[in-house]
Protein backbone atom coordinates (compact mmCIF):
# COMPACT_ATOMS: atom_id res chain seq x y z
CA UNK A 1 10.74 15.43 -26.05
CA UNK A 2 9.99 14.07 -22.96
CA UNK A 3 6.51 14.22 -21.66
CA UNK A 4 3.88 12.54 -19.59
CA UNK A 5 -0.10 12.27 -20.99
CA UNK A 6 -3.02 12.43 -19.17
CA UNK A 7 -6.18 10.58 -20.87
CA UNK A 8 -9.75 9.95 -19.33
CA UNK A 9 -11.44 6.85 -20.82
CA UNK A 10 -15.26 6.08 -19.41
CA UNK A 11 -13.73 6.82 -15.96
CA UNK A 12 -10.61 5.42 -15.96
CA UNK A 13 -7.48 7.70 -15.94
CA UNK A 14 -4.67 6.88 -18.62
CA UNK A 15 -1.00 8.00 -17.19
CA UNK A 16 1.39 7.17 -20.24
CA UNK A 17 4.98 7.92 -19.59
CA UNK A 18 6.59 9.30 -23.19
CA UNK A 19 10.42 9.57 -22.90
CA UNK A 20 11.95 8.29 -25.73
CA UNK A 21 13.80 5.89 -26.67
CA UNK A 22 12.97 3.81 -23.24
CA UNK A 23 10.61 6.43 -21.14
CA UNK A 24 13.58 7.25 -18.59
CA UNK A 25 12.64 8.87 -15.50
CA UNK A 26 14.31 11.87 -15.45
CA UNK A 27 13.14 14.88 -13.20
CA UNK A 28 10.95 16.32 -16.33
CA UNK A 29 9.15 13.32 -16.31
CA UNK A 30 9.01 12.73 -12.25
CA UNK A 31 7.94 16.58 -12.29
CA UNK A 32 5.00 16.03 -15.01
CA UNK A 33 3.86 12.74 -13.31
CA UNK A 34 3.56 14.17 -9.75
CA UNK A 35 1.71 17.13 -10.92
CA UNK A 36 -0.82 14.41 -12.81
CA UNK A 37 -1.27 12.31 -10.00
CA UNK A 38 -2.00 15.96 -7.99
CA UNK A 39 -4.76 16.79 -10.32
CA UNK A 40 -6.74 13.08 -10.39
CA UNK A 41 -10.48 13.54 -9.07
CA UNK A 42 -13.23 12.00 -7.59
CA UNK A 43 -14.62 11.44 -11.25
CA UNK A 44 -12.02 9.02 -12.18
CA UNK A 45 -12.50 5.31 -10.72
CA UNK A 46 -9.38 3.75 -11.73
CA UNK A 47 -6.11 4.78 -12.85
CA UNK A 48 -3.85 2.61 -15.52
CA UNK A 49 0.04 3.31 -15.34
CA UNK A 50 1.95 2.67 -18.82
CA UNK A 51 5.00 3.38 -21.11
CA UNK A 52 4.70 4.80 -24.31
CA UNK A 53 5.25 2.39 -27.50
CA UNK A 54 5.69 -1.46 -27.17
CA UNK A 55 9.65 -1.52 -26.50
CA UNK A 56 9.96 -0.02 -22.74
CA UNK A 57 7.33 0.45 -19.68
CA UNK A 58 9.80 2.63 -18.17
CA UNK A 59 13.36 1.66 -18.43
CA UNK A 60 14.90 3.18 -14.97
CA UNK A 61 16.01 6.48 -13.96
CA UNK A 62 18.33 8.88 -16.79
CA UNK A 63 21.88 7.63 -15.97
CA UNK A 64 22.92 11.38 -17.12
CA UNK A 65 21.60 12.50 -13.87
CA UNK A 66 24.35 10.06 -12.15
CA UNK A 67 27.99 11.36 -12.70
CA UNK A 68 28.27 14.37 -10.91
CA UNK A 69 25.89 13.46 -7.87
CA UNK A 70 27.38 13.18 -4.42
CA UNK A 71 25.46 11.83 -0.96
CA UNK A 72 23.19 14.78 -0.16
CA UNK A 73 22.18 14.78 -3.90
CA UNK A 74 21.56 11.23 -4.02
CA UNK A 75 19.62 11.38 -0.77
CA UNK A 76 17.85 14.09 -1.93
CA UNK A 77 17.45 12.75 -5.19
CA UNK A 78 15.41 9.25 -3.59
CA UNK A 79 13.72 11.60 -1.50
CA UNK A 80 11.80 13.22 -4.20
CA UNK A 81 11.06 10.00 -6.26
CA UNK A 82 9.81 7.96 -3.23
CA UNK A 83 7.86 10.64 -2.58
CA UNK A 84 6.22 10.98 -6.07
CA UNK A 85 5.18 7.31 -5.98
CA UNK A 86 4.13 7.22 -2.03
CA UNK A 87 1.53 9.24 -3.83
CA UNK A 88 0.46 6.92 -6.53
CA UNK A 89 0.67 4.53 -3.81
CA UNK A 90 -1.60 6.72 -1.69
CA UNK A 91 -4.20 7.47 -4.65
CA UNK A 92 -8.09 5.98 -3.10
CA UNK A 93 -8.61 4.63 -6.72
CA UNK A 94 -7.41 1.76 -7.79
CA UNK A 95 -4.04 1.89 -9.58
CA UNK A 96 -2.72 -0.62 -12.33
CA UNK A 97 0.78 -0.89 -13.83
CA UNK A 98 0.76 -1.82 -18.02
CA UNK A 99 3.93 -3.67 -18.67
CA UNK A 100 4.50 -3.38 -22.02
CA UNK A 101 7.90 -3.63 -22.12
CA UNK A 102 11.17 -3.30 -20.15
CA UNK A 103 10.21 -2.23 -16.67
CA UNK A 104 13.84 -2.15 -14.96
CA UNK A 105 15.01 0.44 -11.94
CA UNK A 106 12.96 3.12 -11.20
CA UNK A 107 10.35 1.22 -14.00
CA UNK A 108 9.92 -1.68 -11.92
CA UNK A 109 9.83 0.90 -8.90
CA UNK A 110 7.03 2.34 -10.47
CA UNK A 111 5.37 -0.53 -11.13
CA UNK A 112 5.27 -1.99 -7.85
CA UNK A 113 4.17 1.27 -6.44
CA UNK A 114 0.77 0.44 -8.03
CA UNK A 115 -1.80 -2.05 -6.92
CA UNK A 116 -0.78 -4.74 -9.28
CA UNK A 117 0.49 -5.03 -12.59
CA UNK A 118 -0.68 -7.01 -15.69
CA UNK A 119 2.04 -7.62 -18.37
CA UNK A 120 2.89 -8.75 -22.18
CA UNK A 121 4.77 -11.68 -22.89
CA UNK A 122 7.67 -9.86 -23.73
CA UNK A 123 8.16 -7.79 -20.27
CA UNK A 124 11.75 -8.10 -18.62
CA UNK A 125 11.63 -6.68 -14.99
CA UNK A 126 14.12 -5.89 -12.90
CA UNK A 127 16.30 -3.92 -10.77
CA UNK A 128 19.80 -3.82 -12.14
CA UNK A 129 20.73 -0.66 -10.00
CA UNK A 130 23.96 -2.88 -8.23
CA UNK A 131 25.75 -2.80 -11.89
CA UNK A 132 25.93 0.92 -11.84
CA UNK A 133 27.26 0.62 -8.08
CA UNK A 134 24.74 1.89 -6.39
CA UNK A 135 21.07 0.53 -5.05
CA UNK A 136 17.09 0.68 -5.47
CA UNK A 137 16.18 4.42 -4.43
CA UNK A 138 12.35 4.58 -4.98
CA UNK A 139 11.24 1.97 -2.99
CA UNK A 140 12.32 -1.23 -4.28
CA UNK A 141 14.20 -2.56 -1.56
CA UNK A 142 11.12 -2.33 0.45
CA UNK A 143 8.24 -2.87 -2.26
CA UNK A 144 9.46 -6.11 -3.87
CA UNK A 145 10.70 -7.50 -0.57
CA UNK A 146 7.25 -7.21 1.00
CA UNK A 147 5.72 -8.12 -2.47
CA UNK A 148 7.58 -11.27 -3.28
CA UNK A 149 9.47 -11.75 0.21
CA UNK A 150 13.01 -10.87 1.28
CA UNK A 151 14.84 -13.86 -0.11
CA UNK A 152 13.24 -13.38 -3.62
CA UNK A 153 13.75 -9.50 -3.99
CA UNK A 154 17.35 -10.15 -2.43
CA UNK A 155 18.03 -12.58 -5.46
CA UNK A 156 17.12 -10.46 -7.65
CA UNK A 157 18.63 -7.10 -6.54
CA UNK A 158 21.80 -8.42 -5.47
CA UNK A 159 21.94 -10.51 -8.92
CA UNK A 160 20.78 -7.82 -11.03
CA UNK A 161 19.17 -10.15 -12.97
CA UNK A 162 15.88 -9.61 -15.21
CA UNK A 163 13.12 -11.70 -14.85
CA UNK A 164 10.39 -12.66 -18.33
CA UNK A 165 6.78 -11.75 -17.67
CA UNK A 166 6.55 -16.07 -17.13
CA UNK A 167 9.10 -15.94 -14.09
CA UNK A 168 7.83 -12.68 -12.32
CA UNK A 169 4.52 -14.01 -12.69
CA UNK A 170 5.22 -17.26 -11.07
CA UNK A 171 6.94 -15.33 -8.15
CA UNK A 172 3.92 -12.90 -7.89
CA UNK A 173 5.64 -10.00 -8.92
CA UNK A 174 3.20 -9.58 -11.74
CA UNK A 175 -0.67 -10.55 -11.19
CA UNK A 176 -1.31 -11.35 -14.98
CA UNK A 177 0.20 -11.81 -18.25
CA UNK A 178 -2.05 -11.16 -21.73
CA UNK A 179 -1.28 -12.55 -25.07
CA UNK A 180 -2.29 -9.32 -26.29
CA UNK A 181 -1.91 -5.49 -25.01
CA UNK A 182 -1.13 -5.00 -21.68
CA UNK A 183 -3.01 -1.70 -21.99
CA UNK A 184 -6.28 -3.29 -23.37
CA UNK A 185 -5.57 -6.10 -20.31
CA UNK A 186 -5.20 -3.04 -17.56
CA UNK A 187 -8.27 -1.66 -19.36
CA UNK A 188 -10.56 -4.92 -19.09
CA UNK A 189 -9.73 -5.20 -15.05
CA UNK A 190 -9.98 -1.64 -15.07
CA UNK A 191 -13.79 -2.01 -16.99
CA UNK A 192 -14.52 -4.68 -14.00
CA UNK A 193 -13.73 -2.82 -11.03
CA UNK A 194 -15.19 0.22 -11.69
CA UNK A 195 -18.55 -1.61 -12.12
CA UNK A 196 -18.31 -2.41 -8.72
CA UNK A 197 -19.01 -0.33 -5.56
CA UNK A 198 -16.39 2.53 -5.44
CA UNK A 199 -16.45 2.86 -1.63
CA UNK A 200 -16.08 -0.62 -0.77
CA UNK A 201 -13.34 -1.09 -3.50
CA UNK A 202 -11.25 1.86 -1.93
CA UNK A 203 -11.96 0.42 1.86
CA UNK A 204 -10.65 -2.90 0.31
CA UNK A 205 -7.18 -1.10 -0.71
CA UNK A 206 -7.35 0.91 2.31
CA UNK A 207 -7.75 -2.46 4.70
CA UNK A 208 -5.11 -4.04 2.93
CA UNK A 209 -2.51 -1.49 2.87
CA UNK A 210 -2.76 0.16 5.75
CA UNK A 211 -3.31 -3.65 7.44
CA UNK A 212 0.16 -4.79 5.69
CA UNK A 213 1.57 -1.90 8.56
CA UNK A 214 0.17 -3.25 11.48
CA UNK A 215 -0.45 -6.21 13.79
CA UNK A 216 -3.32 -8.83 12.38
CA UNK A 217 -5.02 -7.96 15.93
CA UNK A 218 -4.59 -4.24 14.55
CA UNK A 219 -5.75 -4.99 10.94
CA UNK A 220 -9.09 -7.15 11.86
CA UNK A 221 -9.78 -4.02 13.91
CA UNK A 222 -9.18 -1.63 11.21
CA UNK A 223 -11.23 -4.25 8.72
CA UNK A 224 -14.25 -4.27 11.04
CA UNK A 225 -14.50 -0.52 11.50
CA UNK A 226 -14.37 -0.40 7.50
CA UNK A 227 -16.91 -2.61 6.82
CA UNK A 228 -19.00 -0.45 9.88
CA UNK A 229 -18.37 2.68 7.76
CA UNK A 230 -19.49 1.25 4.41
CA UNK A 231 -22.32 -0.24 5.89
CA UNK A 232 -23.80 3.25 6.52
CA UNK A 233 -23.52 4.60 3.06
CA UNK A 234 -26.48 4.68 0.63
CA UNK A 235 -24.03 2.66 -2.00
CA UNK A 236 -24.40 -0.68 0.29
CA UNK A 237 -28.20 -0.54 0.59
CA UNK A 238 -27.97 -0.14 -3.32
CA UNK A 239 -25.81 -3.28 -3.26
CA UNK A 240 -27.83 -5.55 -1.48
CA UNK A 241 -31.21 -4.26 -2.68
CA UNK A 242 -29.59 -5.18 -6.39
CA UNK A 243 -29.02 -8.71 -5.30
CA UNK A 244 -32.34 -9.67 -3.44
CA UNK A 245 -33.96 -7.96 -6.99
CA UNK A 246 -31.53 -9.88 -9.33
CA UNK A 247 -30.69 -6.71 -11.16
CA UNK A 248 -27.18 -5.01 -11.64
CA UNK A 249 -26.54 -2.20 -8.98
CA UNK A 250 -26.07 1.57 -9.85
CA UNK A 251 -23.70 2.85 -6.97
CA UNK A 252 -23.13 6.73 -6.64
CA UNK A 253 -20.18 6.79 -4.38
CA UNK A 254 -22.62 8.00 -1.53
């Protein structure tokens, strides 16, 4: 049976996509992980994105779906899962993808709709969606392109070619690769960021994101009246009072 968990360790929020035998996306699971993403909090600092087992992240959209779907099903059909991961996307907290496995399609999709993305050795990513005859539909024609750059993500999704964890990390589609779990590895930067201030951090994802949209005159202007808002919060005097008294800070979000 196809399901999505929810787990909350020491402030960092666990999304695990079950769906055996490769955690497809199907609209169970696209239903289940927008209604998780819905309920995150305040109380959670960081979120951590993964597949069930050690074979498959998530291995693309349920093919099933495909046969009987004509344009304004398709449409609608891209629709609802770019709309699912704008929202991961749009999450304050820090979001980081797991790959533990095959991350192809709507996996890879998923993946690059989070911050960044650690991975195991044995990761394959990919967007193979031009062998079924059709293209990208949750974002990957625009995510990977502005990710790796236009060329690169053209390569690859005109190709349909899979990358190894060693390639998509040389072409900065994955930020890190572990020996070990890429769970315990989206756990330790997890462990790292949240010990920092929460405010800043989410200014820092809101300057670059919303900076990646606009002009650099436009971004340095949306930087600078960031770094003016966080200066006014009780968490920055914490900050700075740690360092002049060589202790470790305890920030409040305030």
């Amino acid at each position: 049976m196809a399901q999505v968990t929810w787990q909350l360790e020491n402030n960092i929020g666990i999304i695990t996509i079950d769906s055996p035998p490769v955690n497809a996306l199907n609209q169970e699971v696209l239903a289940q992980l927008s209604e998780i993403v819905d309920g995150i909090t305040d109380d959670v600092k960081a979120v951590i994105v993964t597949g069930a087992g050690e074979k498959a992240f998530v291995a693309g959209a349920d093919i099933k779906e495909f046969p009987q779907m004509k344009q304004q099903e398709g449409e609608a059909l891209c629709h609802n899962g770019q709309a699912i991961f704008n929202k991961i996307a749009a999450l304050k907290q820090p979001v980081i993808a797991a790959v533990n496995g095959f991350a192809l399609g709507g996996g890879l999709e998923l993946a690059l709709a989070c911050d960044f993305r650690v991975a195991s050795p044995k990761a394959k990513l990919g967007l193979p969606e031009v062998n079924l005859g059709v293209i990208p539909g949750y974002g990957g024609t625009q995510r990977l392109a502005r990710l790796i750059g236009p060329g690169k993500a053209k390569q690859l999704i005109f190709s349909a070619e899979m990358v190894t964890a060693e390639e998509a990390y040389r072409i900065g589609l994955v930020e890190s690769i572990t020996d070990g779990s890429a769970l315990d590895e989206a756990k330790a930067w997890a462990g790292k960021i949240i010990k920092r201030g929460p405010l800043a951090v989410q200014a820092a994802k809101q300057a670059v994101d919303k900076g990646l949209e606009m002009h650099l005159a436009d971004g340095l202007k949306l930087e600078a009246k960031l770094f003016g808002e966080i200066c006014g919060t009780e968490d920055k005097n914490e900050g700075v009072a740690a360092f002049f008294e060589k202790r470790e800070p305890v920030f409040r979000s305030k």
